[in-house]
PDB file of N, CA and C in Angstrom:
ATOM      1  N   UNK A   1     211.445  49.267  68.802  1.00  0.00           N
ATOM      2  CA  UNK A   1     211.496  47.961  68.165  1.00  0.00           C
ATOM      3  C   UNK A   1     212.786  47.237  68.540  1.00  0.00           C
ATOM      4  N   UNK A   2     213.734  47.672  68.147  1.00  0.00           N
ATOM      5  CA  UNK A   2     215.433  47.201  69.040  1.00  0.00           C
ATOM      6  C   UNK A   2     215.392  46.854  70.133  1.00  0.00           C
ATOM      7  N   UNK A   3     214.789  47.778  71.114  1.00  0.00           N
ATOM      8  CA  UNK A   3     214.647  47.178  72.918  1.00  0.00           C
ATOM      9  C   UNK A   3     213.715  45.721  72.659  1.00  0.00           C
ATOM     10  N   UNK A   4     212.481  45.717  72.229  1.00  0.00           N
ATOM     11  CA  UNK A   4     211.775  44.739  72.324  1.00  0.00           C
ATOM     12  C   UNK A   4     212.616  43.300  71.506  1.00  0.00           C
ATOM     13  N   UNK A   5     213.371  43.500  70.599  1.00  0.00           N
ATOM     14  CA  UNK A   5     214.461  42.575  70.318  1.00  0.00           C
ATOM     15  C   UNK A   5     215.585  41.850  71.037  1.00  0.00           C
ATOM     16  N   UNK A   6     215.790  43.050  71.765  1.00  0.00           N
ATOM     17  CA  UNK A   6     216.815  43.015  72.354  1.00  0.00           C
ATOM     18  C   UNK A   6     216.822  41.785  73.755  1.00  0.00           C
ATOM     19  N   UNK A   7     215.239  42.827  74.326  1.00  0.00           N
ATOM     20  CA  UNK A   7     215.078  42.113  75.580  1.00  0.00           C
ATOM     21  C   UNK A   7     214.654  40.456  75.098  1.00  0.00           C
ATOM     22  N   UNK A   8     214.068  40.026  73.916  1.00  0.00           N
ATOM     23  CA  UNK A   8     213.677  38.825  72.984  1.00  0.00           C
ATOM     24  C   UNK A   8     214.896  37.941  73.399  1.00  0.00           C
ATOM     25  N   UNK A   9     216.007  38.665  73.063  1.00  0.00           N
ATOM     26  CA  UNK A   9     217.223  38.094  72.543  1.00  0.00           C
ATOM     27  C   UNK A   9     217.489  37.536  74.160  1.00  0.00           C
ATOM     28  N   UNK A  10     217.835  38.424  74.560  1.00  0.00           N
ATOM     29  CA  UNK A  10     218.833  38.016  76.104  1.00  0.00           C
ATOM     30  C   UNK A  10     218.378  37.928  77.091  1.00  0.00           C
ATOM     31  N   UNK A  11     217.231  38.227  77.521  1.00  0.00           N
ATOM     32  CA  UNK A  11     216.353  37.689  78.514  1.00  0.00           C
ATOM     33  C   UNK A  11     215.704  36.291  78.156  1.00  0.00           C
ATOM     34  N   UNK A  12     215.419  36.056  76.855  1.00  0.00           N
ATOM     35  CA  UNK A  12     214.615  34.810  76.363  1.00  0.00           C
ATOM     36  C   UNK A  12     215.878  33.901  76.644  1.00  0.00           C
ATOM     37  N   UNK A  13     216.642  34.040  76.577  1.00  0.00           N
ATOM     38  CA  UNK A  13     218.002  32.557  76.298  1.00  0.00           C
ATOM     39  C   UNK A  13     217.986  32.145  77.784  1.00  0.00           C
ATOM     40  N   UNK A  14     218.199  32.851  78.909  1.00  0.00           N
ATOM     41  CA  UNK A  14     217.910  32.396  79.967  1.00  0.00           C
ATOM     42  C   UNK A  14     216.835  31.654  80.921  1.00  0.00           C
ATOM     43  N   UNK A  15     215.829  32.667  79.956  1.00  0.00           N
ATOM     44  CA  UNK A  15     214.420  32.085  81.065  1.00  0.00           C
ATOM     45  C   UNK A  15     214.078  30.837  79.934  1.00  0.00           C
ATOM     46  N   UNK A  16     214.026  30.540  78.356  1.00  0.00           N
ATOM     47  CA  UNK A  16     214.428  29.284  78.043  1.00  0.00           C
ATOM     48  C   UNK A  16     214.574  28.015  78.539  1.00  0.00           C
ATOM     49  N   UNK A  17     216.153  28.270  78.971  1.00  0.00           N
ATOM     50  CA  UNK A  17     217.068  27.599  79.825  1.00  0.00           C
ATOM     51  C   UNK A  17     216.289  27.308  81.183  1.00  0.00           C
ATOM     52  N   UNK A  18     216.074  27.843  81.590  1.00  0.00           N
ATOM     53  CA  UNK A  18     215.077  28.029  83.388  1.00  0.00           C
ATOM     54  C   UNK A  18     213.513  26.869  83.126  1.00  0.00           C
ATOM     55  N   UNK A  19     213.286  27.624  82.095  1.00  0.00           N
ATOM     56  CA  UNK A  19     211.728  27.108  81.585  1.00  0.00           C
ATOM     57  C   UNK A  19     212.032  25.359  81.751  1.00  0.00           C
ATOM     58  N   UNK A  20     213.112  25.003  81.166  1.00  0.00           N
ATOM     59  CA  UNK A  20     213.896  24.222  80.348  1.00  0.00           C
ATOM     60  C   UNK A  20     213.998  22.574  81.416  1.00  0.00           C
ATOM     61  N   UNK A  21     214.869  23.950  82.465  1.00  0.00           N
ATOM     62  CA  UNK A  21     215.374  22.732  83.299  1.00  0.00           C
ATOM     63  C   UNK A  21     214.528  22.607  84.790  1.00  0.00           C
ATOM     64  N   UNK A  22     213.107  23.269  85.054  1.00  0.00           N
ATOM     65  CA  UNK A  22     212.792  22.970  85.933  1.00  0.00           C
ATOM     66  C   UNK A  22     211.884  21.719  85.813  1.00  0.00           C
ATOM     67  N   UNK A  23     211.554  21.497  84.803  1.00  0.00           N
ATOM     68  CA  UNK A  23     210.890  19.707  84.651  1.00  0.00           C
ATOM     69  C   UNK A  23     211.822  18.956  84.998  1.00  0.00           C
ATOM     70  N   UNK A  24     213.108  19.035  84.260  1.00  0.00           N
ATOM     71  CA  UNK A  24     214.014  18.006  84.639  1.00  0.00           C
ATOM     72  C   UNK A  24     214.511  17.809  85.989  1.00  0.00           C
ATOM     73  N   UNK A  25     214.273  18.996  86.327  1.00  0.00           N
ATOM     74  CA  UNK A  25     214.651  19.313  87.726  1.00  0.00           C
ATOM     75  C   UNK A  25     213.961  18.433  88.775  1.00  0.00           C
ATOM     76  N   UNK A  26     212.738  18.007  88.653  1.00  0.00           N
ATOM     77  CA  UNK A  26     211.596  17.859  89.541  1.00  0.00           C
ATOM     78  C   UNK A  26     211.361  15.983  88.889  1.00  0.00           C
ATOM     79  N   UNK A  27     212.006  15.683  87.739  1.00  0.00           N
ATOM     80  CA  UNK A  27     211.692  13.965  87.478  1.00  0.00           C
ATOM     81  C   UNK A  27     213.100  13.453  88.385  1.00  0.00           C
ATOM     82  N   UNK A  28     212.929  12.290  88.550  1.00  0.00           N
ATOM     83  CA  UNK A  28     213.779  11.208  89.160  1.00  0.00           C
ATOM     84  C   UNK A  28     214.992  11.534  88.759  1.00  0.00           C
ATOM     85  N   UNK A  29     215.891  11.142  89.247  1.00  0.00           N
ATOM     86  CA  UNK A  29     217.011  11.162  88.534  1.00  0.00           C
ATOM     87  C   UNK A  29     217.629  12.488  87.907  1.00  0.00           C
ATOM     88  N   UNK A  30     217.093  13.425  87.846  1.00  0.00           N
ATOM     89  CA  UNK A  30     217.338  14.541  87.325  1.00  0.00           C
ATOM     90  C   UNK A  30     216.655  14.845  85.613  1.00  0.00           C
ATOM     91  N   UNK A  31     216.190  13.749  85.255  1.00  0.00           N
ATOM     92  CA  UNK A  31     215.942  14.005  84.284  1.00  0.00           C
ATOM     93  C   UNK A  31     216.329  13.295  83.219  1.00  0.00           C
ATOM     94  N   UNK A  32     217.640  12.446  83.116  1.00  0.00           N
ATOM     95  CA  UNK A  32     218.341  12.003  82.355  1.00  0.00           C
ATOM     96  C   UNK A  32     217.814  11.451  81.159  1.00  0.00           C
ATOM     97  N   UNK A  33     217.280  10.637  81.060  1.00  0.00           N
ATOM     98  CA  UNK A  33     216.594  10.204  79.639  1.00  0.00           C
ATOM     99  C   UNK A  33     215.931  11.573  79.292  1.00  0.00           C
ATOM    100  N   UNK A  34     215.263  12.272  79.464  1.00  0.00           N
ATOM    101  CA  UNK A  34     214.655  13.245  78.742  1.00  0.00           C
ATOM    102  C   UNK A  34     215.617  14.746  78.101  1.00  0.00           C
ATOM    103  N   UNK A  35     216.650  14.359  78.649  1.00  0.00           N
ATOM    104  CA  UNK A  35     217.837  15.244  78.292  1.00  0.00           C
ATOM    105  C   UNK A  35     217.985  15.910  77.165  1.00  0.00           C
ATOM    106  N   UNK A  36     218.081  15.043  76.137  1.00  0.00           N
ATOM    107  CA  UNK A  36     218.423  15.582  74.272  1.00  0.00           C
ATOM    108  C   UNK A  36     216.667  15.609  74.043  1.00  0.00           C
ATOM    109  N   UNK A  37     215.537  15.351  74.141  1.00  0.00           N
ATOM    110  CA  UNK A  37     214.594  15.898  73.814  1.00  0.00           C
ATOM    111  C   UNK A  37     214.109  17.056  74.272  1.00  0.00           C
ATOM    112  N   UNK A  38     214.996  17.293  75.743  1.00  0.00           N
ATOM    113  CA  UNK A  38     214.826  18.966  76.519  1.00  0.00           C
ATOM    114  C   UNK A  38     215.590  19.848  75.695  1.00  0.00           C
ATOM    115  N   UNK A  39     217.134  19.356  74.861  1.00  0.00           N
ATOM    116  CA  UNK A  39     217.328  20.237  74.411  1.00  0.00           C
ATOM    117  C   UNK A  39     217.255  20.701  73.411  1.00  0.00           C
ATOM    118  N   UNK A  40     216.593  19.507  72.286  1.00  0.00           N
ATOM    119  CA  UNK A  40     215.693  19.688  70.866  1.00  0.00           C
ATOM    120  C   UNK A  40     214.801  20.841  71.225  1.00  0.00           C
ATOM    121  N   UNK A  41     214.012  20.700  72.246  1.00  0.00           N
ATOM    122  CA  UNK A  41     212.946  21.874  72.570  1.00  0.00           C
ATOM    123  C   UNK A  41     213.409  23.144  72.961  1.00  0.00           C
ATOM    124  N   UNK A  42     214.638  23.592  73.681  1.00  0.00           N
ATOM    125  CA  UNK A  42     215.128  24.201  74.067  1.00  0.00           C
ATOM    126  C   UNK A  42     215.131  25.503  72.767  1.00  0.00           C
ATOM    127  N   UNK A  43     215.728  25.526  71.849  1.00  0.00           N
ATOM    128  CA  UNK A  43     215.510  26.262  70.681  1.00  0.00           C
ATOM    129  C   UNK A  43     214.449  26.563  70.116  1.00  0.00           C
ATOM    130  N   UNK A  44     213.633  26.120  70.025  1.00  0.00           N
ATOM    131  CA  UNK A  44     212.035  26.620  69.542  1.00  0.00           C
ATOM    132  C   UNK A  44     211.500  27.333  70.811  1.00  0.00           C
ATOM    133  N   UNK A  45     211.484  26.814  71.800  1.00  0.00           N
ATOM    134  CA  UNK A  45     211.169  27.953  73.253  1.00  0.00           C
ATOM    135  C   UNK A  45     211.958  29.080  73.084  1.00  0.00           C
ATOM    136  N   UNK A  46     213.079  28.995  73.265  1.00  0.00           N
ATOM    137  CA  UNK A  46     213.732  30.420  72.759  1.00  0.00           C
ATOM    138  C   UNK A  46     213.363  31.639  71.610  1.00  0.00           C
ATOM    139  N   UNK A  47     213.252  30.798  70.375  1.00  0.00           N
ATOM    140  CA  UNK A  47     212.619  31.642  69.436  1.00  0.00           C
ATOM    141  C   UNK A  47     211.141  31.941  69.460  1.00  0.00           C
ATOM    142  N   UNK A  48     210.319  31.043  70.446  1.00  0.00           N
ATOM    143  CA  UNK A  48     208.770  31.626  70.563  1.00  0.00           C
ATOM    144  C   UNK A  48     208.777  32.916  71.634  1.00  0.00           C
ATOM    145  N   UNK A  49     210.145  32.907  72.968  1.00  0.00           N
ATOM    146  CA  UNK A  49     209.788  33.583  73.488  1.00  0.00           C
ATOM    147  C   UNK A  49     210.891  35.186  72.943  1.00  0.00           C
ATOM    148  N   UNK A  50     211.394  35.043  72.052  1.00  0.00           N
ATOM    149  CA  UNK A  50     212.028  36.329  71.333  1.00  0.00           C
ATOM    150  C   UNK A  50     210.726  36.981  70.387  1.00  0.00           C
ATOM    151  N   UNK A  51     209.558  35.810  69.935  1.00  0.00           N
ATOM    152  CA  UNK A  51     208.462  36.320  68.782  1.00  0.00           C
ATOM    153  C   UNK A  51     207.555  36.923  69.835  1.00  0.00           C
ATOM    154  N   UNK A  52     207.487  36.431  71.206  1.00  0.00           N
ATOM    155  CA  UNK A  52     206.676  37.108  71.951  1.00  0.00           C
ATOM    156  C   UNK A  52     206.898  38.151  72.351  1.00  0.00           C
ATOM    157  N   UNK A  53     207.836  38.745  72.404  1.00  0.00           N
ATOM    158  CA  UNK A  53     208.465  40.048  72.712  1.00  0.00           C
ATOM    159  C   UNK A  53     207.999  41.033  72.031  1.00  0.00           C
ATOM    160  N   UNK A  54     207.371  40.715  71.127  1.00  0.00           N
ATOM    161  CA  UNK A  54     207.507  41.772  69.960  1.00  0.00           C
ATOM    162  C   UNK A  54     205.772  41.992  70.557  1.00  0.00           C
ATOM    163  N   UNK A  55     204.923  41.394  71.196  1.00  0.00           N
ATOM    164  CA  UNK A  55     203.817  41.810  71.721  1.00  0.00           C
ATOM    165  C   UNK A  55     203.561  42.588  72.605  1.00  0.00           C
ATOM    166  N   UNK A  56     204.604  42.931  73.138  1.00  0.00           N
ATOM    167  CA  UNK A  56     204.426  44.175  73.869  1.00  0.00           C
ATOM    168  C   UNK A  56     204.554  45.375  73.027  1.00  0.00           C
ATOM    169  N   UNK A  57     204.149  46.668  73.872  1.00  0.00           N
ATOM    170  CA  UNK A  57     203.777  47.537  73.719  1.00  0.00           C
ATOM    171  C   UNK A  57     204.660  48.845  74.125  1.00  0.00           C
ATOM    172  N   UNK A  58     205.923  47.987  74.412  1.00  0.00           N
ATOM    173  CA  UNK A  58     207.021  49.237  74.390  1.00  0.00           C
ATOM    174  C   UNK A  58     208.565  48.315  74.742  1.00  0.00           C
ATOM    175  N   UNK A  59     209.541  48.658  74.208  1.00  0.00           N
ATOM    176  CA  UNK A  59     210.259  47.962  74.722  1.00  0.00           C
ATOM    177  C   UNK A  59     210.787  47.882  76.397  1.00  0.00           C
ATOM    178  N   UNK A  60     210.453  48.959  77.080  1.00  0.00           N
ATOM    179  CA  UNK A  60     210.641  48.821  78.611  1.00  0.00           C
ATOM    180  C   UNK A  60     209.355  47.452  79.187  1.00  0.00           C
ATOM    181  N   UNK A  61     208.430  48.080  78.900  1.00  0.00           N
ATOM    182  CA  UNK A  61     207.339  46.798  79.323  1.00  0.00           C
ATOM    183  C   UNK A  61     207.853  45.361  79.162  1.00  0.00           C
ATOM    184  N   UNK A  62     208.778  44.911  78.183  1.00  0.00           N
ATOM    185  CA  UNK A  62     209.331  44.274  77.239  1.00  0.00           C
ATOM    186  C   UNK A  62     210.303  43.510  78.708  1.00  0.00           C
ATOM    187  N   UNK A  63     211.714  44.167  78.566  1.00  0.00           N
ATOM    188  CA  UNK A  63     212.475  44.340  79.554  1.00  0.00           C
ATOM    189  C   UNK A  63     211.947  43.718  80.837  1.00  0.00           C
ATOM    190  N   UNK A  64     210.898  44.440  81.584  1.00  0.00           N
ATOM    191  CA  UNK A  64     210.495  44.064  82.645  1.00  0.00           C
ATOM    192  C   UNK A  64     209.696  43.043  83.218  1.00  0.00           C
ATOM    193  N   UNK A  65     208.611  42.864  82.338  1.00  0.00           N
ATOM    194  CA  UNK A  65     208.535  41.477  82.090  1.00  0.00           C
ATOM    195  C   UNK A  65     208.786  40.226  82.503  1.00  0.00           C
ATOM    196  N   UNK A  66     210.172  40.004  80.996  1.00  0.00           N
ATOM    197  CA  UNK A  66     210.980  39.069  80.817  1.00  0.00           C
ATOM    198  C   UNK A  66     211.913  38.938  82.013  1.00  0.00           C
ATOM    199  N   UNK A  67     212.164  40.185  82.559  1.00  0.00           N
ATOM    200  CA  UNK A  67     212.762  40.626  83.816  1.00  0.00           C
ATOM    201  C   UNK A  67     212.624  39.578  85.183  1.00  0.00           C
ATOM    202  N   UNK A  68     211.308  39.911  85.295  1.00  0.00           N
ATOM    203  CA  UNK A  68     210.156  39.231  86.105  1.00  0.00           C
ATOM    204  C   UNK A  68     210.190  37.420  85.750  1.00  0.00           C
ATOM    205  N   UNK A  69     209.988  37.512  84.845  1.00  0.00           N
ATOM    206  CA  UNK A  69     209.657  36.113  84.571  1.00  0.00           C
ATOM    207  C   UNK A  69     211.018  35.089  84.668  1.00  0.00           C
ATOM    208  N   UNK A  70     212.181  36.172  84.220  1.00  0.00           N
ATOM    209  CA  UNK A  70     213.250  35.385  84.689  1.00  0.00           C
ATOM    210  C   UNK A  70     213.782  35.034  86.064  1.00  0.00           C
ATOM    211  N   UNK A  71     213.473  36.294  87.085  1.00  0.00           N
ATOM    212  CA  UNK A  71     213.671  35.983  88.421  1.00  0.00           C
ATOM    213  C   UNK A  71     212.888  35.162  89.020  1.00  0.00           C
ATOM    214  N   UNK A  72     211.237  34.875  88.749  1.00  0.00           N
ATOM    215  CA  UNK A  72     210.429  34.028  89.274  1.00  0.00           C
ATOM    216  C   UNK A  72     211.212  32.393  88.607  1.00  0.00           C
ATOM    217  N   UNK A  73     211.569  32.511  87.368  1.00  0.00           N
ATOM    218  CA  UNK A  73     212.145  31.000  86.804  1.00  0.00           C
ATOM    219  C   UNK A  73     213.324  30.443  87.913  1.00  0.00           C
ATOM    220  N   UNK A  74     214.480  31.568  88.058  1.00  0.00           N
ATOM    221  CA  UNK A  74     215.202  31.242  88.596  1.00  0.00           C
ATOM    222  C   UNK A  74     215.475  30.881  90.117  1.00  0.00           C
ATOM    223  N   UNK A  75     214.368  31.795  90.786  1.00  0.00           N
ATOM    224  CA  UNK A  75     214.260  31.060  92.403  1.00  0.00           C
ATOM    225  C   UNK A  75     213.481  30.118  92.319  1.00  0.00           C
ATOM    226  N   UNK A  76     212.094  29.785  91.554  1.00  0.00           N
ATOM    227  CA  UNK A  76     211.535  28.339  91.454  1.00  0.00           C
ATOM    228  C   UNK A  76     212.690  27.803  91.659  1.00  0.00           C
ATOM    229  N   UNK A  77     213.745  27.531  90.722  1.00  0.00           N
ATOM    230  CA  UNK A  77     214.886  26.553  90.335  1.00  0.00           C
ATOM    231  C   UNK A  77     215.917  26.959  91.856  1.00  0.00           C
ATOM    232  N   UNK A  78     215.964  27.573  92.236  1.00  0.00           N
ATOM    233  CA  UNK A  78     217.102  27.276  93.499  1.00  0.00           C
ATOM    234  C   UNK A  78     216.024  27.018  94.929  1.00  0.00           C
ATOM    235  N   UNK A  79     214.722  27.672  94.720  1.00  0.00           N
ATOM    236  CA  UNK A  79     213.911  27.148  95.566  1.00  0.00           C
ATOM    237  C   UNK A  79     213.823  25.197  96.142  1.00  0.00           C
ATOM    238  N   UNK A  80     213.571  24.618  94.522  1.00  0.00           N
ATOM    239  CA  UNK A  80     213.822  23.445  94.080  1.00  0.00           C
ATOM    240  C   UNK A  80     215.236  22.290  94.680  1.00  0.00           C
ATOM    241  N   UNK A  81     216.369  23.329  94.751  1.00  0.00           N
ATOM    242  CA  UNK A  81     217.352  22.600  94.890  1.00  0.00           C
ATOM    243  C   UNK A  81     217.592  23.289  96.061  1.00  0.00           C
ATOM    244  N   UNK A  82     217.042  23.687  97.192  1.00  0.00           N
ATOM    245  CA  UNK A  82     216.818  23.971  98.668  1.00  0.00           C
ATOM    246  C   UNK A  82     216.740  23.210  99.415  1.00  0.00           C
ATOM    247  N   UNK A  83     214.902  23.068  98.088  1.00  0.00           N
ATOM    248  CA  UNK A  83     214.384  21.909  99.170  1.00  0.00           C
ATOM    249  C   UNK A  83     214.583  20.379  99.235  1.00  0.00           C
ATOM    250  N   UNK A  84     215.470  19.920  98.343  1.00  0.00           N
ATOM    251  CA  UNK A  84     216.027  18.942  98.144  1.00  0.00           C
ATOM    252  C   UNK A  84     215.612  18.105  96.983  1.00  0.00           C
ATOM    253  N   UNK A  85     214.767  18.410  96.252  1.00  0.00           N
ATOM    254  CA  UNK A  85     214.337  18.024  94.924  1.00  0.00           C
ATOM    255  C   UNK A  85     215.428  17.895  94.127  1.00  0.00           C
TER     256      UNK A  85
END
């Protein structure tokens, strides 16, 4: 139960964040007007994806995952700023 918290906790704040900023990433301008409503949302994504954690079925599954999902968030996002987006 702790691992599956755990990984909730500190894997979710990042991929969040990732989740977060690849819309903004991809509108005009970077995003700017949509800024403080990205980061109103920013906190409820976080806490849905710490409640989702708890759906797995072990805390390693948990871990790896979120693992996963954070490395796919994060090269989208440098993929993004590669290719000049």
């Amino acid at each position: 139960m702790m691992a599956r918290c755990l990984a909730g906790t500190l894997l979710g704040l990042p991929l969040a964040a990732a989740l977060i900023a690849l819309p903004l990433r991809l509108l005009p301008q970077g995003g700017a007007a949509l800024l403080i409503p990205a980061l109103i949302l920013f906190f409820p994504l976080w806490i849905a994806l710490m409640a989702g954690s708890y759906m797995f079925r072990s805390g390693a599954r948990a871990w790896i995952v979120l693992g996963i999902a954070n490395a796919a968030a994060f090269l989208t996002l440098w993929a993004t700023r590669s290719a000049g987006f």
